[in-house]
PDB file of N, CA and C in Angstrom:
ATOM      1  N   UNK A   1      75.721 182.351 172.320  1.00  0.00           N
ATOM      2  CA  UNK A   1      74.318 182.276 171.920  1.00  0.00           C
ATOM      3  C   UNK A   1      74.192 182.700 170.455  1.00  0.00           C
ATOM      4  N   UNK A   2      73.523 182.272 170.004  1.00  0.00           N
ATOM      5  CA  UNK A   2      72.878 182.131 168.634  1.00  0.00           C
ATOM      6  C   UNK A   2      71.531 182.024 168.327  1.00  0.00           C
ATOM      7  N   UNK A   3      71.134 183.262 167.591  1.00  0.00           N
ATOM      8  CA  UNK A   3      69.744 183.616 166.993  1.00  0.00           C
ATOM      9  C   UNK A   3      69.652 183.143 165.734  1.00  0.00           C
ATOM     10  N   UNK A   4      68.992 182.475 165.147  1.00  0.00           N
ATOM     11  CA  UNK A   4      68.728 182.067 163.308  1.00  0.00           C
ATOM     12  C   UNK A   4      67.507 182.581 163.210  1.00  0.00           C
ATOM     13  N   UNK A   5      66.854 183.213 161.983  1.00  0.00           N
ATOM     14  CA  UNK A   5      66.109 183.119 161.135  1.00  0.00           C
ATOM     15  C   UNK A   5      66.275 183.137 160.150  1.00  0.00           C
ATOM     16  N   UNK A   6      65.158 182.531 159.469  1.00  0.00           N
ATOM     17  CA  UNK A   6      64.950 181.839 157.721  1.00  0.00           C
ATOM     18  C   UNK A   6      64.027 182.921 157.350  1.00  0.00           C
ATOM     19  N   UNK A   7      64.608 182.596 156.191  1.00  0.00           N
ATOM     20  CA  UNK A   7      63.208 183.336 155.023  1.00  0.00           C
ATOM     21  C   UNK A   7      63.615 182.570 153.523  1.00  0.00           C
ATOM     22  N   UNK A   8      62.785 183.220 152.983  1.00  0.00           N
ATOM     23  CA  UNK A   8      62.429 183.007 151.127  1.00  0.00           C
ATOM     24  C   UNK A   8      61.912 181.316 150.926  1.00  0.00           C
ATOM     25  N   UNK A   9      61.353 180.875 151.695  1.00  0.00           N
ATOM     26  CA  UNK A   9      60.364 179.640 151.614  1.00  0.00           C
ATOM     27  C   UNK A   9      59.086 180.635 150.724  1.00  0.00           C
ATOM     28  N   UNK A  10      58.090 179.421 150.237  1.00  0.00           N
ATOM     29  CA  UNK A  10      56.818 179.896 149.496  1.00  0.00           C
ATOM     30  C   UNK A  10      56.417 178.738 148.539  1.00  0.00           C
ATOM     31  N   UNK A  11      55.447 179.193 147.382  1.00  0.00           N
ATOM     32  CA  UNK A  11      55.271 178.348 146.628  1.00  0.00           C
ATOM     33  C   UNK A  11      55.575 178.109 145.524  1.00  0.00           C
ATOM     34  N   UNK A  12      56.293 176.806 144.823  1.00  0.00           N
ATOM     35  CA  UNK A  12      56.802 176.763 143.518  1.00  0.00           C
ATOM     36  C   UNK A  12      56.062 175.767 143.064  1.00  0.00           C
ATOM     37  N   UNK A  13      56.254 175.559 141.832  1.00  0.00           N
ATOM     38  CA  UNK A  13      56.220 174.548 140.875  1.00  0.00           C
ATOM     39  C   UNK A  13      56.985 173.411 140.870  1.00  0.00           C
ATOM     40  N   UNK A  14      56.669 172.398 140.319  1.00  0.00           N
ATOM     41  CA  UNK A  14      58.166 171.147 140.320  1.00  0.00           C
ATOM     42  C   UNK A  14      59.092 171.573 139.235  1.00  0.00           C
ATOM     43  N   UNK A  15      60.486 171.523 139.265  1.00  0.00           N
ATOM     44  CA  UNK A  15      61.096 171.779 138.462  1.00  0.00           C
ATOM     45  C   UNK A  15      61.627 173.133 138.393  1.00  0.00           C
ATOM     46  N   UNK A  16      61.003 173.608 139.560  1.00  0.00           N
ATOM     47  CA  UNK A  16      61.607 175.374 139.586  1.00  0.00           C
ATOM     48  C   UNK A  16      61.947 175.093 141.095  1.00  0.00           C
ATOM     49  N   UNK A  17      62.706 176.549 141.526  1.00  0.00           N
ATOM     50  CA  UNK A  17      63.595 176.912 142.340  1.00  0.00           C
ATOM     51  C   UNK A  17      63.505 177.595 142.927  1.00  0.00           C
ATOM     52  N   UNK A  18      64.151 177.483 144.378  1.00  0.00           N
ATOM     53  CA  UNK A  18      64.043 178.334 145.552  1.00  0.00           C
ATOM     54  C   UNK A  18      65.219 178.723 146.430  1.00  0.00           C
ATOM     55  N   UNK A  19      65.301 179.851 146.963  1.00  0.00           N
ATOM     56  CA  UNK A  19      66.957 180.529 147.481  1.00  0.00           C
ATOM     57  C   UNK A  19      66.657 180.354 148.931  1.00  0.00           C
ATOM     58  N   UNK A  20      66.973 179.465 149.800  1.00  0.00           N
ATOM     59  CA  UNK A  20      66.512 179.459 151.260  1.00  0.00           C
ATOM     60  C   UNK A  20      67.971 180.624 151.934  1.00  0.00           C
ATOM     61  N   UNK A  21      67.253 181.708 153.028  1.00  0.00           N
ATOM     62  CA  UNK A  21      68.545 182.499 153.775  1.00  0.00           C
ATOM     63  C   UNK A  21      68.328 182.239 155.406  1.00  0.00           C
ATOM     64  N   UNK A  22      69.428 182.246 155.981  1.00  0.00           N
ATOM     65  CA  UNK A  22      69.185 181.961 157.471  1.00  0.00           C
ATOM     66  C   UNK A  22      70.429 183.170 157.934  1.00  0.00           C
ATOM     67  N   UNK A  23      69.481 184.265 158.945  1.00  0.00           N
ATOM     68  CA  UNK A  23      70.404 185.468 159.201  1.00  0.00           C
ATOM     69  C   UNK A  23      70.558 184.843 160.913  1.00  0.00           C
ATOM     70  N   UNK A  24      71.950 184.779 160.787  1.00  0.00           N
ATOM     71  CA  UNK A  24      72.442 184.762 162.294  1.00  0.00           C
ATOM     72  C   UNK A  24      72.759 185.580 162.818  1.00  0.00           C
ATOM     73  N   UNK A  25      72.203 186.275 163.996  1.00  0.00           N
ATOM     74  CA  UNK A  25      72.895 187.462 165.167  1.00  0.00           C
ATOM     75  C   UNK A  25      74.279 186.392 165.972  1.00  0.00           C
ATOM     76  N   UNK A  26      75.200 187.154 166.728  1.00  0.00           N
ATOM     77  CA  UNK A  26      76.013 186.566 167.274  1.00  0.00           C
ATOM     78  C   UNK A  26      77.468 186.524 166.498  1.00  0.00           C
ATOM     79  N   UNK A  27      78.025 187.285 167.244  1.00  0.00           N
ATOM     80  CA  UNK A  27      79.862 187.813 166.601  1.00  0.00           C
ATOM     81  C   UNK A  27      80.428 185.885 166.600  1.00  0.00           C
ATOM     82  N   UNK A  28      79.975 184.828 167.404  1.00  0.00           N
ATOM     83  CA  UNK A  28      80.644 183.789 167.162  1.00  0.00           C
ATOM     84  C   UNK A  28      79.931 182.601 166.000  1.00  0.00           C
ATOM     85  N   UNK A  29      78.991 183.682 164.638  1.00  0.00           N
ATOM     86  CA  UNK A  29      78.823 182.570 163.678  1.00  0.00           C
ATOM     87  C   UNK A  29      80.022 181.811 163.326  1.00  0.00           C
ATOM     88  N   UNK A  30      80.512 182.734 162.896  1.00  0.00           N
ATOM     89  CA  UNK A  30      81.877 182.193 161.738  1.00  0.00           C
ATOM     90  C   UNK A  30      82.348 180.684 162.628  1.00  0.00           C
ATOM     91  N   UNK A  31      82.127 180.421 163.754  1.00  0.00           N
ATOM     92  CA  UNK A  31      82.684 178.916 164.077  1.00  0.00           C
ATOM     93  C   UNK A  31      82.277 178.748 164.563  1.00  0.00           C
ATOM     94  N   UNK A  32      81.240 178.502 164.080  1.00  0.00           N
ATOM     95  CA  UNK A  32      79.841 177.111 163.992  1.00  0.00           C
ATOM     96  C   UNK A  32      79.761 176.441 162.379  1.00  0.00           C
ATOM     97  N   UNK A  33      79.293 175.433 162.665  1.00  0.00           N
ATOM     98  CA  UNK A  33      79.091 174.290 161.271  1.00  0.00           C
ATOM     99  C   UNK A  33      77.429 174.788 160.940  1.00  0.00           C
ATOM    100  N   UNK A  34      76.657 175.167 159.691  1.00  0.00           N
ATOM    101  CA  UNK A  34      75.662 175.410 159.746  1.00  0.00           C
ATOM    102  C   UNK A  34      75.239 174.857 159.185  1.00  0.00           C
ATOM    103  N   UNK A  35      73.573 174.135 159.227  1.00  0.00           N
ATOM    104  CA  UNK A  35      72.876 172.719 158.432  1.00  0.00           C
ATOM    105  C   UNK A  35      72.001 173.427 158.535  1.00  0.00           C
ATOM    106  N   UNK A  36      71.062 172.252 157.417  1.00  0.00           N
ATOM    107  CA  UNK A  36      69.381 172.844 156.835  1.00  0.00           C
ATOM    108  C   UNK A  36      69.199 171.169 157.157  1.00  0.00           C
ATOM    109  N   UNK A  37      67.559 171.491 158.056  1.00  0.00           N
ATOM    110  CA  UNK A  37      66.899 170.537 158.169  1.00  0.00           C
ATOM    111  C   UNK A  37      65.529 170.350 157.543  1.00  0.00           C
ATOM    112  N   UNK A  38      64.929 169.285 157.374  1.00  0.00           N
ATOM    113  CA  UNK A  38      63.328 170.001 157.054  1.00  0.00           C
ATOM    114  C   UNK A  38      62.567 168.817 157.581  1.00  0.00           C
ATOM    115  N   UNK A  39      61.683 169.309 157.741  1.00  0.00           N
ATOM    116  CA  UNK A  39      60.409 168.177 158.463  1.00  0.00           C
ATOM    117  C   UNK A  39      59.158 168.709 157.468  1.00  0.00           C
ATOM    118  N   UNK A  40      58.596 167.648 157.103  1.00  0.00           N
ATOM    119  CA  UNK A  40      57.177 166.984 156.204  1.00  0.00           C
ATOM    120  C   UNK A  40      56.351 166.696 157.241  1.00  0.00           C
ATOM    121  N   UNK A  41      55.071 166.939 157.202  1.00  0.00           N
ATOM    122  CA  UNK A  41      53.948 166.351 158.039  1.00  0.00           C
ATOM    123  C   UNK A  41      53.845 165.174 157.924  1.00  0.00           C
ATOM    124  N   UNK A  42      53.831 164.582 159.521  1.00  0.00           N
ATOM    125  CA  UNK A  42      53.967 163.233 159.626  1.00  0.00           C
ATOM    126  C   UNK A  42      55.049 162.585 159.468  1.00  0.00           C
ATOM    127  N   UNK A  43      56.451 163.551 159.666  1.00  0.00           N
ATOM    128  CA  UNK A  43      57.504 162.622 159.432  1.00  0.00           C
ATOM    129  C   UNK A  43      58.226 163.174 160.421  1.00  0.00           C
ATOM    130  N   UNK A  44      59.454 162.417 160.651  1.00  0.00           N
ATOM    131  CA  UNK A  44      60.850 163.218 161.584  1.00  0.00           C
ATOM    132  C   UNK A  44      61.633 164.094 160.671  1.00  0.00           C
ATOM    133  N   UNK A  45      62.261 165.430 161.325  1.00  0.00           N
ATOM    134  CA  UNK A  45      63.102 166.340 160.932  1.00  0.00           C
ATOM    135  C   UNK A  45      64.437 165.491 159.961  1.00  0.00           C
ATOM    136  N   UNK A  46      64.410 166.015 159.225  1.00  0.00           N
ATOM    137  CA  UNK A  46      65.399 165.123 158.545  1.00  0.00           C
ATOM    138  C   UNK A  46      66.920 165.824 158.016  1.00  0.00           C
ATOM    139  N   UNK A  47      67.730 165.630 157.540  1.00  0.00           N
ATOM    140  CA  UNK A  47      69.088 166.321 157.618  1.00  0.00           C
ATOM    141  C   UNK A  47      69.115 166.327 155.745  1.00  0.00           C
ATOM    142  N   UNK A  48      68.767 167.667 155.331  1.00  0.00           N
ATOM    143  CA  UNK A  48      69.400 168.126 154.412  1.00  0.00           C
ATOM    144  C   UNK A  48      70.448 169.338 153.667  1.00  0.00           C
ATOM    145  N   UNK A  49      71.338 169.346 154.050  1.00  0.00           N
ATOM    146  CA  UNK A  49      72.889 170.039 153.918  1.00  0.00           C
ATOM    147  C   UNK A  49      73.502 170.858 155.082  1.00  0.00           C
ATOM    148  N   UNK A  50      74.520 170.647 155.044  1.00  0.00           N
ATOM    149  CA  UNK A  50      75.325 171.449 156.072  1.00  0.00           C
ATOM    150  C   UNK A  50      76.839 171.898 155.581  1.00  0.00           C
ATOM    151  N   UNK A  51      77.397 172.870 156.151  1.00  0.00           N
ATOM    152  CA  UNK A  51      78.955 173.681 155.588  1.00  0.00           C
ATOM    153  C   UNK A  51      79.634 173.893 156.782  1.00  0.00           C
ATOM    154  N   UNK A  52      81.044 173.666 156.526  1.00  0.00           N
ATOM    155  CA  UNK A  52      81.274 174.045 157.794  1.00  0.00           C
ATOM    156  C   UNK A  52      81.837 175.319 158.001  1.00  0.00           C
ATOM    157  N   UNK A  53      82.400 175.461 159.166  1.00  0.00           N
ATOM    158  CA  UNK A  53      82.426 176.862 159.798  1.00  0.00           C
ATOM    159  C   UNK A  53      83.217 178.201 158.639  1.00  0.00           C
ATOM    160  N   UNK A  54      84.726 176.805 158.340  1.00  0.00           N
ATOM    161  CA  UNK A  54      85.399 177.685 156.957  1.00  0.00           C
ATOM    162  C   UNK A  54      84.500 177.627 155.725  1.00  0.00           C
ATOM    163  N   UNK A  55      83.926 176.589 155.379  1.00  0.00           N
ATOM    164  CA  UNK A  55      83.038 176.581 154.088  1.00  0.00           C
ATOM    165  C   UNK A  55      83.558 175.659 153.526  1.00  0.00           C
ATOM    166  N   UNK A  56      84.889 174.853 153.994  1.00  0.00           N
ATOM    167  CA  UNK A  56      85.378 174.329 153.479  1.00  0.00           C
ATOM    168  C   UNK A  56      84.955 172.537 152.984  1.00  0.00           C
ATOM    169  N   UNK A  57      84.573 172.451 153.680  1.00  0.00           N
ATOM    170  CA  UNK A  57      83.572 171.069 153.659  1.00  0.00           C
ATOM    171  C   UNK A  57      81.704 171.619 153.770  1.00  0.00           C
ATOM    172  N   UNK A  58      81.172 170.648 152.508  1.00  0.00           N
ATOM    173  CA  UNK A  58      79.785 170.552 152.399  1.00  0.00           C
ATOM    174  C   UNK A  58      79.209 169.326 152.676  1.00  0.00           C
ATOM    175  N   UNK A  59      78.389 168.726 152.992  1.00  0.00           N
ATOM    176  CA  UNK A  59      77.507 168.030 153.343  1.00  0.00           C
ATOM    177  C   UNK A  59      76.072 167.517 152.937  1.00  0.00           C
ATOM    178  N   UNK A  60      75.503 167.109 152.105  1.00  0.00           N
ATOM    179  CA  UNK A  60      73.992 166.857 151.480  1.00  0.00           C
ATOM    180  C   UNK A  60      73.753 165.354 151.999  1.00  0.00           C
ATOM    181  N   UNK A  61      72.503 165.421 151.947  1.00  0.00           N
ATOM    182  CA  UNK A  61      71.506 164.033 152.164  1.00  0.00           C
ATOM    183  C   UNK A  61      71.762 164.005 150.802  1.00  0.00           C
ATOM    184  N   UNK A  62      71.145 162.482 150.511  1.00  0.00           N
ATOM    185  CA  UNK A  62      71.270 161.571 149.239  1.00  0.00           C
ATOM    186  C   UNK A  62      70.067 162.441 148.128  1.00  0.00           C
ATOM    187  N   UNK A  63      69.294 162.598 148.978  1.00  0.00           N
ATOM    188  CA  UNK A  63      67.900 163.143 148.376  1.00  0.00           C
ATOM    189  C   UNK A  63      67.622 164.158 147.644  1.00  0.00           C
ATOM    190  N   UNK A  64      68.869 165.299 147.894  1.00  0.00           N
ATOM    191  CA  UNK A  64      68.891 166.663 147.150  1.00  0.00           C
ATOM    192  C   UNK A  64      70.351 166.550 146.512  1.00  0.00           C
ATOM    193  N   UNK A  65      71.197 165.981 146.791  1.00  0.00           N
ATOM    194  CA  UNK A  65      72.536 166.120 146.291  1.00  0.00           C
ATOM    195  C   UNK A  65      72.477 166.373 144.404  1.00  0.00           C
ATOM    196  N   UNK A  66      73.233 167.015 144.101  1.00  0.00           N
ATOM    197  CA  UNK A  66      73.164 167.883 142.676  1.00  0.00           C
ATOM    198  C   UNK A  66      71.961 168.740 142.005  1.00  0.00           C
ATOM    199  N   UNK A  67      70.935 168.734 143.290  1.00  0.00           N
ATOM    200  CA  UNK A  67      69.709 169.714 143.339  1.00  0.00           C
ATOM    201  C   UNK A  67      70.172 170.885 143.862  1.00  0.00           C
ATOM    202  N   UNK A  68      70.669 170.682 145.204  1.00  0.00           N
ATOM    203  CA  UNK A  68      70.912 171.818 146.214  1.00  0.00           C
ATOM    204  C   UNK A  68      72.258 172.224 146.251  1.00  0.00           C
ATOM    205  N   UNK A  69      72.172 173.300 146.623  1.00  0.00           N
ATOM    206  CA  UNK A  69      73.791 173.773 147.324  1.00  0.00           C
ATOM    207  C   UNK A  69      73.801 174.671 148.328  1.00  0.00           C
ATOM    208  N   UNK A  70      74.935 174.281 148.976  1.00  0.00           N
ATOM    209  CA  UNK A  70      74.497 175.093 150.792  1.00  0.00           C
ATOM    210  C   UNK A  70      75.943 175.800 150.582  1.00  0.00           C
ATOM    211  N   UNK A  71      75.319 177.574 150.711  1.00  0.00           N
ATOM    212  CA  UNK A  71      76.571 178.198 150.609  1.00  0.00           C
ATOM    213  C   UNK A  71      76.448 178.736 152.213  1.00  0.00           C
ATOM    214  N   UNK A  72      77.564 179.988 152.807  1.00  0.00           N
ATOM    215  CA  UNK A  72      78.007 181.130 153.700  1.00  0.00           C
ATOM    216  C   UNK A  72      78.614 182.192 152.967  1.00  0.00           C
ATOM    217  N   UNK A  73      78.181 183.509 154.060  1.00  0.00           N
ATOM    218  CA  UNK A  73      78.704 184.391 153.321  1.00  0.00           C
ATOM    219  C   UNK A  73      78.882 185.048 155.436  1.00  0.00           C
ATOM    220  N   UNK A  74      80.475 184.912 155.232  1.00  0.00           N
ATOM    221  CA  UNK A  74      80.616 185.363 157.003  1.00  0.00           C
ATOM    222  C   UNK A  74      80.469 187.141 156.898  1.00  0.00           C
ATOM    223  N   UNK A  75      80.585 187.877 155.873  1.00  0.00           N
ATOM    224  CA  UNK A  75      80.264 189.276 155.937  1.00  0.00           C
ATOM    225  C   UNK A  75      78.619 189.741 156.758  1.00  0.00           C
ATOM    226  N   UNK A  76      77.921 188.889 155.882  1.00  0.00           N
ATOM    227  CA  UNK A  76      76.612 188.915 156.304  1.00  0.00           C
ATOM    228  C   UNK A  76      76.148 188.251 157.393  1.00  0.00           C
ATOM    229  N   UNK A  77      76.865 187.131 157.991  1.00  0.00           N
ATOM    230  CA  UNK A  77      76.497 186.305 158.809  1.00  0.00           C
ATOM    231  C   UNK A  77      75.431 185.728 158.309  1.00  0.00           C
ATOM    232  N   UNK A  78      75.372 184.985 157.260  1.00  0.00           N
ATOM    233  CA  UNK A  78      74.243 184.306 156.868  1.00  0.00           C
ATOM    234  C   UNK A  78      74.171 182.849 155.771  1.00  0.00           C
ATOM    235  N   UNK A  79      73.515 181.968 155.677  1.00  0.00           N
ATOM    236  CA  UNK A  79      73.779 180.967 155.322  1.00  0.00           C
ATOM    237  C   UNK A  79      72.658 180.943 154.239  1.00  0.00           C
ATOM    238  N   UNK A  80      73.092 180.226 152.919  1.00  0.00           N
ATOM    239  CA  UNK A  80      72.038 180.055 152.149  1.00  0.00           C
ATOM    240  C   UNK A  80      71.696 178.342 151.576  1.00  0.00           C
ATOM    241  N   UNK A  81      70.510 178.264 150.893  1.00  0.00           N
ATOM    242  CA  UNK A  81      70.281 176.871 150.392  1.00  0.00           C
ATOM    243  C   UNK A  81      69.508 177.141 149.150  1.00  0.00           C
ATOM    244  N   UNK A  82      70.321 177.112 148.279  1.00  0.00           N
ATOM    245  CA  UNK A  82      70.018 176.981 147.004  1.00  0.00           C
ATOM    246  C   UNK A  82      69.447 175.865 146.318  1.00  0.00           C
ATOM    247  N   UNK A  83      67.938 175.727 146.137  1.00  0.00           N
ATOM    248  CA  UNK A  83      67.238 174.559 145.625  1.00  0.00           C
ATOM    249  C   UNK A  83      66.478 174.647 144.312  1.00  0.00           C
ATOM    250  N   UNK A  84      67.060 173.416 143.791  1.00  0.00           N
ATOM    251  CA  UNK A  84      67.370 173.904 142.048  1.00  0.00           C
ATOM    252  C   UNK A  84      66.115 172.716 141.704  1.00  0.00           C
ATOM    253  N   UNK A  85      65.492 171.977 140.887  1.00  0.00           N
ATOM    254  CA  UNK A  85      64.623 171.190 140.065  1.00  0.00           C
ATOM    255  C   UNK A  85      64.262 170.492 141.767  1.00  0.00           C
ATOM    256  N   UNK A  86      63.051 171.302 142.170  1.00  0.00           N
ATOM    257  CA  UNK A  86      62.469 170.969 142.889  1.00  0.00           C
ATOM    258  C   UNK A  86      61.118 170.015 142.996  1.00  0.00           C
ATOM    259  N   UNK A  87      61.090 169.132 143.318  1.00  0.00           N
ATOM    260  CA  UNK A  87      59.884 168.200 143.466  1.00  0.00           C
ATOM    261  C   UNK A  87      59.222 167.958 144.435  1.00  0.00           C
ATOM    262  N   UNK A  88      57.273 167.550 144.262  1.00  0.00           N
ATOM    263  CA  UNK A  88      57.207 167.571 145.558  1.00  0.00           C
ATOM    264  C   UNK A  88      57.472 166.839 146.810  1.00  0.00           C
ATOM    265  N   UNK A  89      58.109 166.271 146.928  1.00  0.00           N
ATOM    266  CA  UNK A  89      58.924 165.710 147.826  1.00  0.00           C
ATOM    267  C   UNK A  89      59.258 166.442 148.778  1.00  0.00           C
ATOM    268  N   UNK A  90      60.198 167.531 148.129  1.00  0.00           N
ATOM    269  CA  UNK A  90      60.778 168.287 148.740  1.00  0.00           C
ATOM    270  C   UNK A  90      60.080 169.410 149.783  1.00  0.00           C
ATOM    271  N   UNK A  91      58.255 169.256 149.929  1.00  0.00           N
ATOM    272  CA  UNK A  91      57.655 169.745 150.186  1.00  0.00           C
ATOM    273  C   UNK A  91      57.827 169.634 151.929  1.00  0.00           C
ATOM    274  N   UNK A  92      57.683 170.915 152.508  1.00  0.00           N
ATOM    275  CA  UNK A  92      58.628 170.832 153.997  1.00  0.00           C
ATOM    276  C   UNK A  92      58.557 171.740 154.675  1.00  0.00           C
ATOM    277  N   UNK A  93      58.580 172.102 156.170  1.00  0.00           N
ATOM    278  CA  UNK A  93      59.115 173.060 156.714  1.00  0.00           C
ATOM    279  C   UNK A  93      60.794 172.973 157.119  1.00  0.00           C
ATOM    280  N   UNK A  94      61.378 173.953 156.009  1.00  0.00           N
ATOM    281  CA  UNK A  94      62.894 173.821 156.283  1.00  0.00           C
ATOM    282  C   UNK A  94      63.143 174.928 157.810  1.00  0.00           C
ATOM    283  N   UNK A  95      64.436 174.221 158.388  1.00  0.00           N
ATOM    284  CA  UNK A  95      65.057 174.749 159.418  1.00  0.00           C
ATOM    285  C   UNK A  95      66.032 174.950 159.304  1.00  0.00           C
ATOM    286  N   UNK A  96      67.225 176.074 159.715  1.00  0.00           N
ATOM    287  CA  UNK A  96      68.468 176.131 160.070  1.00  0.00           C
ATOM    288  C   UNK A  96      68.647 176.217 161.406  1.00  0.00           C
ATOM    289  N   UNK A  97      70.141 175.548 161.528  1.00  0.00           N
ATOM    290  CA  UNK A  97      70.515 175.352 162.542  1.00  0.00           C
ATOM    291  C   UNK A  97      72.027 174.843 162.492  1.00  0.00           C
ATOM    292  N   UNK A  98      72.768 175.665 163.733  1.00  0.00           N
ATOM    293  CA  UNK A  98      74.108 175.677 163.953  1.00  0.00           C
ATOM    294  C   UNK A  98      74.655 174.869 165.340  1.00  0.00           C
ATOM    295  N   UNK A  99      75.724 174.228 164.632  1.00  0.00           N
ATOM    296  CA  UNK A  99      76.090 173.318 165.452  1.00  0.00           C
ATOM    297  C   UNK A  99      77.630 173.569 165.691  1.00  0.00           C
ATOM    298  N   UNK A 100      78.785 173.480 166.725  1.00  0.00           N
ATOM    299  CA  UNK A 100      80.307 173.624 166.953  1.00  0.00           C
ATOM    300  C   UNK A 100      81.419 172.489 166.382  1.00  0.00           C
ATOM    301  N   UNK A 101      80.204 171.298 165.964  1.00  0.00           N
ATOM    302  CA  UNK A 101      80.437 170.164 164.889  1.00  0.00           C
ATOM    303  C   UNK A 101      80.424 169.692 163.356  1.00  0.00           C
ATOM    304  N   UNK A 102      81.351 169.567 163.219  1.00  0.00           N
ATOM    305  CA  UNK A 102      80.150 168.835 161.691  1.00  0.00           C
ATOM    306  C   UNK A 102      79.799 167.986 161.833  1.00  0.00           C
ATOM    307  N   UNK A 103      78.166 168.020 161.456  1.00  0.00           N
ATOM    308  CA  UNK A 103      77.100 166.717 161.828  1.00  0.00           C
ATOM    309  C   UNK A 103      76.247 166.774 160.822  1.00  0.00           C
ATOM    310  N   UNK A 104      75.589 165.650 161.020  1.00  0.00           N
ATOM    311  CA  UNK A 104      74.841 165.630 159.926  1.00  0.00           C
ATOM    312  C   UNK A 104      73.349 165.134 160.673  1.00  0.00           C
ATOM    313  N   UNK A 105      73.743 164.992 161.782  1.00  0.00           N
ATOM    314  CA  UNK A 105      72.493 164.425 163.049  1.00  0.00           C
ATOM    315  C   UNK A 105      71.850 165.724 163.748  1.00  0.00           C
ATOM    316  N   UNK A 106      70.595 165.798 163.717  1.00  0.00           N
ATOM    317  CA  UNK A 106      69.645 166.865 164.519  1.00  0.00           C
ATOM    318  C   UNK A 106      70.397 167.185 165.928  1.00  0.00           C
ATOM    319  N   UNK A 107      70.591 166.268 166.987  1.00  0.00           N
ATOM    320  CA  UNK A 107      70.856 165.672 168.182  1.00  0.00           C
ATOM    321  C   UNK A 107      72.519 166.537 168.503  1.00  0.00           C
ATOM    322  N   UNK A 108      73.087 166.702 167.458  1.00  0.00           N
ATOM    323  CA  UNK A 108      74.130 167.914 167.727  1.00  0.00           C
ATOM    324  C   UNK A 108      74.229 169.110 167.060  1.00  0.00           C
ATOM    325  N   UNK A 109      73.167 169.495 166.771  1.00  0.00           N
ATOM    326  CA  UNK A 109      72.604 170.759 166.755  1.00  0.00           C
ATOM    327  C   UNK A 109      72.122 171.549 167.778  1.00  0.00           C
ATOM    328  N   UNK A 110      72.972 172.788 168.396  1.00  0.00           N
ATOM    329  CA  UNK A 110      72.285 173.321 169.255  1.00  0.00           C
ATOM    330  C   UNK A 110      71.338 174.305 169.784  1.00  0.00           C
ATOM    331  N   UNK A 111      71.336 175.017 168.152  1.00  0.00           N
ATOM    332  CA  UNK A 111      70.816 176.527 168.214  1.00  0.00           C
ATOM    333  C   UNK A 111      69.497 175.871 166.666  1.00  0.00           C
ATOM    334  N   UNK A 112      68.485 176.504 166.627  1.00  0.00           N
ATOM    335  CA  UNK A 112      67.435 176.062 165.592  1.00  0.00           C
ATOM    336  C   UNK A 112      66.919 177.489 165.369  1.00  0.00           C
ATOM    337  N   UNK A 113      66.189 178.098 163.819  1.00  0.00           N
ATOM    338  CA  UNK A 113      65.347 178.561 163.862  1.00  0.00           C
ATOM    339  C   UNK A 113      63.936 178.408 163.526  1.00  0.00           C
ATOM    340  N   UNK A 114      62.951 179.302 163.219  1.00  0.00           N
ATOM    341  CA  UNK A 114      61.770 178.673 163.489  1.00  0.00           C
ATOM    342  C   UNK A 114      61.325 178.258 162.326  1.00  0.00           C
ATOM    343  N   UNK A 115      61.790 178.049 161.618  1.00  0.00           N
ATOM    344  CA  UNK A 115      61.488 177.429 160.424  1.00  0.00           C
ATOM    345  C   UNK A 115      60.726 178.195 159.301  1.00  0.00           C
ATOM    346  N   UNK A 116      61.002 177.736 157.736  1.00  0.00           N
ATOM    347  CA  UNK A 116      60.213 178.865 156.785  1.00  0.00           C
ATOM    348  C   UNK A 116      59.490 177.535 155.721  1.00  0.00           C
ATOM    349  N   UNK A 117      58.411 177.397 155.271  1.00  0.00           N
ATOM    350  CA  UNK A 117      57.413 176.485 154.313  1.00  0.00           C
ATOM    351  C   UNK A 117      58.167 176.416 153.393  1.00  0.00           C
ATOM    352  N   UNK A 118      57.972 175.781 152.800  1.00  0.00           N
ATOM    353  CA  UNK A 118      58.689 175.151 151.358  1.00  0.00           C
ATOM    354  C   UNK A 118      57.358 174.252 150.608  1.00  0.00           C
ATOM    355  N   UNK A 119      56.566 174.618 149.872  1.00  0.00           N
ATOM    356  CA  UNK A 119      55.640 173.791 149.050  1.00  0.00           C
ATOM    357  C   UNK A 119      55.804 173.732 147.493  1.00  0.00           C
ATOM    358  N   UNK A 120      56.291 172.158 146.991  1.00  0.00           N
ATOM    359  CA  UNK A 120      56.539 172.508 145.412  1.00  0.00           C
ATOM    360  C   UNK A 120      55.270 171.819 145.158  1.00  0.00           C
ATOM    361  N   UNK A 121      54.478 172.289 144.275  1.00  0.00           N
ATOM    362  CA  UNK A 121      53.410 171.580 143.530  1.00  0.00           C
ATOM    363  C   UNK A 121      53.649 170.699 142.713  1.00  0.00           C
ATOM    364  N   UNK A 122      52.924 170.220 141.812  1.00  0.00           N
ATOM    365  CA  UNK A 122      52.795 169.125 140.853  1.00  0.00           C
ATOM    366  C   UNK A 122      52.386 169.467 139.472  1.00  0.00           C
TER     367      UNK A 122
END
């Protein structure tokens, strides 16, 4: 079993930046694959970055790639998403969530948390 929560969502500007953290309880993080999802009003959850369990492979949607970067830090048990020249686009409720795969699909994800706002202005 696996607990996630997020934090450091809020409000930015376009063109500025935000540090997303997701703290996992559970001695079996370290091997799980961990992804960031986000869902927009009125849309489906959508798949933006994931790492896997070593860190050794990363993962981005087309949409943030050389914006974002999805780190781990297994001391802390915690996963981060570093979002750099943000637009509103990017405007969202982001999610983490751990999967025993690397995926890049919601659908093998098994553990979610409850998600933290993300609003970039204009």
């Amino acid at each position: 079993q696996v607990q996630l929560v997020e934090s450091g969502g809020g409000l930015v500007q376009a063109g500025g930046s935000l540090r997303l953290s997701c703290a996992a309880s559970g001695r079996t993080f370290s091997s799980y694959t961990m992804g960031w999802f986000r869902q927009a009003p009125g849309k489906e959850r959508e798949f933006v970055a994931a790492i896997s369990w070593s860190g050794g492979r990363r993962f981005y949607a087309d949409s943030v790639k050389g914006r974002f970067t999805i780190s781990r830090d297994h001391a802390k048990n915690t996963v981060y998403l570093q979002m750099n020249s943000l637009k509103p686009e990017d405007t969202a409720v982001y999610y983490c969530a751990a999967s025993r795969v690397d995926a890049t699909t919601r659908e093998m994800y098994s553990y979610w948390g409850q998600g933290t706002q993300v609003t970039v202005s204009s």
